[in-house]
N, C-alpha and C. Protein backbone atom coordinates (compact mmCIF):
# COMPACT_ATOMS: atom_id res chain seq x y z
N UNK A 1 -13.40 -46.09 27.25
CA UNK A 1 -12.30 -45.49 26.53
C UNK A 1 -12.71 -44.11 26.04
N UNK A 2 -12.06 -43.05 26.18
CA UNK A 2 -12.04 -41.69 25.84
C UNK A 2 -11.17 -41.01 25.19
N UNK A 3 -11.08 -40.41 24.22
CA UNK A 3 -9.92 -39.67 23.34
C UNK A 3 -9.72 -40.26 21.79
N UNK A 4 -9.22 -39.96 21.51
CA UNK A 4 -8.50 -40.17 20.25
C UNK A 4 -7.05 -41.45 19.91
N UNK A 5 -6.79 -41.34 21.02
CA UNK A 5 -5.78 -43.07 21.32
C UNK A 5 -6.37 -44.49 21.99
N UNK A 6 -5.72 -45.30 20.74
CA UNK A 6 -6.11 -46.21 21.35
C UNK A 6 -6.09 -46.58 22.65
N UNK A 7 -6.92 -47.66 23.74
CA UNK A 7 -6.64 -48.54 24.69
C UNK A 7 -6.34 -49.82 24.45
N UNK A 8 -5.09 -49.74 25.10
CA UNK A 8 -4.20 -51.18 25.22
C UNK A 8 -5.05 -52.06 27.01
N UNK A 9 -5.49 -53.28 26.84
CA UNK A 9 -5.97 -54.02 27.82
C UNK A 9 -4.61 -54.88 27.70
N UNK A 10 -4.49 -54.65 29.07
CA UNK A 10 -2.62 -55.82 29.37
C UNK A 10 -2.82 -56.37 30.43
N UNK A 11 -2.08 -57.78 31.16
CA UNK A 11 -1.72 -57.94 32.17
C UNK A 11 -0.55 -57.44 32.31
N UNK A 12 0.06 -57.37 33.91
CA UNK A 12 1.89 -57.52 33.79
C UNK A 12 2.11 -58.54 33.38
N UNK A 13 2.22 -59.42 33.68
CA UNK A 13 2.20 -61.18 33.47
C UNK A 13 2.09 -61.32 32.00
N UNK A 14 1.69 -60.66 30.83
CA UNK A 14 1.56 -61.13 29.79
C UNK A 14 2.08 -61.12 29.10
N UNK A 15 3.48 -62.20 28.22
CA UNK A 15 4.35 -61.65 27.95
C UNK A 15 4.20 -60.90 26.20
N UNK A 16 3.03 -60.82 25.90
CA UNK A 16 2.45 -60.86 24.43
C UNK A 16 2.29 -59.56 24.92
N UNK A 17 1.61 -58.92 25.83
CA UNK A 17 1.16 -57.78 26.62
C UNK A 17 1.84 -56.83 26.28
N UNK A 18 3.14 -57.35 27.29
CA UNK A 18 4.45 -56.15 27.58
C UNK A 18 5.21 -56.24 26.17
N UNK A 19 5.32 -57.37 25.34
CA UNK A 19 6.07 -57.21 23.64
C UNK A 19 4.91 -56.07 23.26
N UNK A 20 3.63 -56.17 23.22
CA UNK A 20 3.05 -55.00 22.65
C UNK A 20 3.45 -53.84 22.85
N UNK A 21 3.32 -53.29 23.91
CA UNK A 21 3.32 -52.70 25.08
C UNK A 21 4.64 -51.79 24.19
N UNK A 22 6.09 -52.47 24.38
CA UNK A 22 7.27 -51.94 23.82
C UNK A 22 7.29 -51.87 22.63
N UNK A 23 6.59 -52.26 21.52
CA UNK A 23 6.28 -52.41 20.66
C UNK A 23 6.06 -50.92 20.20
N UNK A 24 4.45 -50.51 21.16
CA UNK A 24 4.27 -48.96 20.48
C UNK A 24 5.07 -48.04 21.17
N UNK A 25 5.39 -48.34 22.07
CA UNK A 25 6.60 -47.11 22.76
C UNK A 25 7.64 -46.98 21.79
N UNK A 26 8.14 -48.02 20.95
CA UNK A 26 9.26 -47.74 20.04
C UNK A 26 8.83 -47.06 18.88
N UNK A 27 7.92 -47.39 18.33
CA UNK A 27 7.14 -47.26 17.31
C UNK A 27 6.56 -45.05 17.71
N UNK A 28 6.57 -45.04 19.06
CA UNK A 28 6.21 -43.73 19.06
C UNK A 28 4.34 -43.50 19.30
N UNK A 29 3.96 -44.20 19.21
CA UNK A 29 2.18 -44.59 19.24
C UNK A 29 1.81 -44.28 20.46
N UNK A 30 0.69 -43.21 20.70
CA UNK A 30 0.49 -42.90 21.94
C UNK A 30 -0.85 -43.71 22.75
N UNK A 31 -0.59 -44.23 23.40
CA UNK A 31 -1.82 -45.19 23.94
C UNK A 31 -2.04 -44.97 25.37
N UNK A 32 -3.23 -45.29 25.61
CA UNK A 32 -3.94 -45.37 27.31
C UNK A 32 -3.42 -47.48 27.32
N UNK A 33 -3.21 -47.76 28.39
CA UNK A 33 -3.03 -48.89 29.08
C UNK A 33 -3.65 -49.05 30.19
N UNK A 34 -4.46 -50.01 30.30
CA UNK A 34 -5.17 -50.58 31.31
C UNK A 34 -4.79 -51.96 31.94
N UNK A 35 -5.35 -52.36 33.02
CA UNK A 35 -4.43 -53.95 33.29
C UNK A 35 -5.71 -54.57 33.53
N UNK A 36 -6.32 -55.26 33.33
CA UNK A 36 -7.63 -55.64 33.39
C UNK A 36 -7.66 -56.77 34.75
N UNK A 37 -5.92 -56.76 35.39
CA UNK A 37 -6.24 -57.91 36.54
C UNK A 37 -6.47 -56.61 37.62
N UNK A 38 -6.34 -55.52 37.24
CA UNK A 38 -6.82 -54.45 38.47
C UNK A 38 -8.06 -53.62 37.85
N UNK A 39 -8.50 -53.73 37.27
CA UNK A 39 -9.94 -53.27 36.88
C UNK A 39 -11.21 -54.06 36.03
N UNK A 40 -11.77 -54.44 37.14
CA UNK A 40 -13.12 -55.68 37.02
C UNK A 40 -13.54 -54.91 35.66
N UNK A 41 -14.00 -53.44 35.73
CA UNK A 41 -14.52 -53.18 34.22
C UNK A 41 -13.93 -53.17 32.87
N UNK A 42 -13.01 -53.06 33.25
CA UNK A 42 -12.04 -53.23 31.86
C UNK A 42 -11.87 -54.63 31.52
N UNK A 43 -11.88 -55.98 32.46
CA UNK A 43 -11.69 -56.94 32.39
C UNK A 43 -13.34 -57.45 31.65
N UNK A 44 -14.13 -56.98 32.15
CA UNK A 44 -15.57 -57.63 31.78
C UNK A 44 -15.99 -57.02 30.24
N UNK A 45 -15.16 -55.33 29.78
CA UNK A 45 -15.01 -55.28 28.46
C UNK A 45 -14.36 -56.20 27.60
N UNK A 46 -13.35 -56.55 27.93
CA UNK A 46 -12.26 -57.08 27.55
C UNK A 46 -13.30 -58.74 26.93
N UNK A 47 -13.99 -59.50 27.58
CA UNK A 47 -14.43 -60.49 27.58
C UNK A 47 -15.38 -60.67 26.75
N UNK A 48 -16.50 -59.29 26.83
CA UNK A 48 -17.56 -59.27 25.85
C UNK A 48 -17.09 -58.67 24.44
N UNK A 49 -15.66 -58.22 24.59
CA UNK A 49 -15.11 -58.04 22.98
C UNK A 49 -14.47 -59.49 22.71
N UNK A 50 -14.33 -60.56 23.10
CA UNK A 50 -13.48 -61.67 23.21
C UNK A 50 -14.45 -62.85 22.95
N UNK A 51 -15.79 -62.54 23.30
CA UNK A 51 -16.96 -64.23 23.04
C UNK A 51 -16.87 -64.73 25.12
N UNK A 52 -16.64 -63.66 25.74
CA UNK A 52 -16.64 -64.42 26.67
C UNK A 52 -15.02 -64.85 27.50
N UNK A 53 -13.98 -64.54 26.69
CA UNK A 53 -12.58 -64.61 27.13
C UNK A 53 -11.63 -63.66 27.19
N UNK A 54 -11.03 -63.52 28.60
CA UNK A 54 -10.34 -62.43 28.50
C UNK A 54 -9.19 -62.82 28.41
N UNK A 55 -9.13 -61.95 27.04
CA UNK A 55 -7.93 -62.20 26.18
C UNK A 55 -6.66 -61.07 25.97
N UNK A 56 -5.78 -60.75 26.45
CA UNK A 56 -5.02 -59.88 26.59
C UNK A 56 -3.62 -59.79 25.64
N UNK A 57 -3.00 -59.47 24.60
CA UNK A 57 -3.46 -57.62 24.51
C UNK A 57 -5.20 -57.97 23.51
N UNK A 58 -5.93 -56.87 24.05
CA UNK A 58 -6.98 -56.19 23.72
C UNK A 58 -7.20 -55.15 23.26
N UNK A 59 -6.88 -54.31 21.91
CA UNK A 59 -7.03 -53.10 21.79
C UNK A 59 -8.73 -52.20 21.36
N UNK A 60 -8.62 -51.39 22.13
CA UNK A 60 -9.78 -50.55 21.08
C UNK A 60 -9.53 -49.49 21.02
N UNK A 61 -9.49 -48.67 19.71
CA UNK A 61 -9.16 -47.66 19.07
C UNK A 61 -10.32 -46.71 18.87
N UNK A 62 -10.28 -45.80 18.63
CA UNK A 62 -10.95 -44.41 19.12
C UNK A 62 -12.28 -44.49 18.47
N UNK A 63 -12.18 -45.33 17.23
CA UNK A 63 -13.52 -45.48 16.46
C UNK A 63 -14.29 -46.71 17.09
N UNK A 64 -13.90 -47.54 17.89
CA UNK A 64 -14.84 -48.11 18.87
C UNK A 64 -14.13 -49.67 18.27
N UNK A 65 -13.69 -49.90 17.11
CA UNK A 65 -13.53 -51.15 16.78
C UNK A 65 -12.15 -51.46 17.42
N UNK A 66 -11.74 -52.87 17.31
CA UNK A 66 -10.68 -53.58 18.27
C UNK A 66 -10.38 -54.67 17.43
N UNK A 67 -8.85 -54.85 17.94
CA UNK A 67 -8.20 -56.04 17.80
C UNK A 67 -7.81 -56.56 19.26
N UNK A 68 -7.57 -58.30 18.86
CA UNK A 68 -6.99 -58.87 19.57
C UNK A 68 -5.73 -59.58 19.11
N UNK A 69 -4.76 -59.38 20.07
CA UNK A 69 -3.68 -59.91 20.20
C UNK A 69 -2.71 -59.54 18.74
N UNK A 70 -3.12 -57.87 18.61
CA UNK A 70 -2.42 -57.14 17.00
C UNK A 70 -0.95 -57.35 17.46
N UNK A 71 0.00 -57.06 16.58
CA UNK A 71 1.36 -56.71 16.58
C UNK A 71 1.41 -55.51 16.50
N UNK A 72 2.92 -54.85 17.10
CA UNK A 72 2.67 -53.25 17.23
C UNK A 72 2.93 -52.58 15.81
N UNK A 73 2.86 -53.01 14.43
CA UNK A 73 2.99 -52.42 13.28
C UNK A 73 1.75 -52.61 13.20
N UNK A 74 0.86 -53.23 13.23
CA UNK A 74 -0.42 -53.33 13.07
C UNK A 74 -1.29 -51.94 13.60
N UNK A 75 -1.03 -51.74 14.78
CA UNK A 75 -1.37 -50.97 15.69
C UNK A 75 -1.13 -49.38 15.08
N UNK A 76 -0.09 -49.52 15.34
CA UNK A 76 0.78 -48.42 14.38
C UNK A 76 0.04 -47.93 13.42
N UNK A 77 0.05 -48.69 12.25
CA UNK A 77 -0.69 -48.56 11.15
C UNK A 77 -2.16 -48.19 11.13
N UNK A 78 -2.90 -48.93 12.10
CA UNK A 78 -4.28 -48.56 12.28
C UNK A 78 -4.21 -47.02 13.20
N UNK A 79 -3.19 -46.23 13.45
CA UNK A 79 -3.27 -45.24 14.19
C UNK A 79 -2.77 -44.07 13.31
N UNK A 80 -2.10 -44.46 12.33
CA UNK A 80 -1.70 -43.82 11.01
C UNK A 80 -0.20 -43.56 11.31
N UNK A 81 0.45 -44.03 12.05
CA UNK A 81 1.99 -44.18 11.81
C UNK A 81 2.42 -44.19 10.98
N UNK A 82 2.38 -45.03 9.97
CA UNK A 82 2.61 -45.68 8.56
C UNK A 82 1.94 -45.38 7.65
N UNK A 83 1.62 -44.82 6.27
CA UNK A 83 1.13 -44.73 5.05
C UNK A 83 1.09 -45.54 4.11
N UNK A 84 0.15 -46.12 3.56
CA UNK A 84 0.39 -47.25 2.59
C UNK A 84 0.68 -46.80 1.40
């Protein structure tokens, strides 16, 4: 991962994925997306942030730390969308 936006790890198939997915597009949140069933390396990140399971959505954000399976206000918020 490179830049300042988060990476979203998705399948197509996932329907938690693609709710994310629309989630920050509404929300306005600019993200890289990866599909981890077409990239072995993103998939084998995906697993060693997971205990071993690839778990999709997967985010990691520019400071290196990650969630799994956030909601897109979550996301949002950790990207500074939102102000507390």
């Amino acid at each position: 991962m490179a830049g300042d936006k988060p990476t979203v790890y998705t399948t197509t198939w996932c329907p938690h994925s693609r709710s994310l997915v629309s989630d920050l597009r509404f929300y306005g949140v600019e993200f890289d997306e990866v599909d981890v069933d077409v990239d072995d390396e993103a998939a084998a990140l995906v697993e060693r942030l997971n205990g071993g399971d690839r778990v999709v959505p997967t985010v990691v954000y520019p400071d290196g730390s990650h969630d799994t399976n956030p909601d897109g206000a979550e996301v949002a918020g950790r990207t500074g969308m939102f102000s507390d």
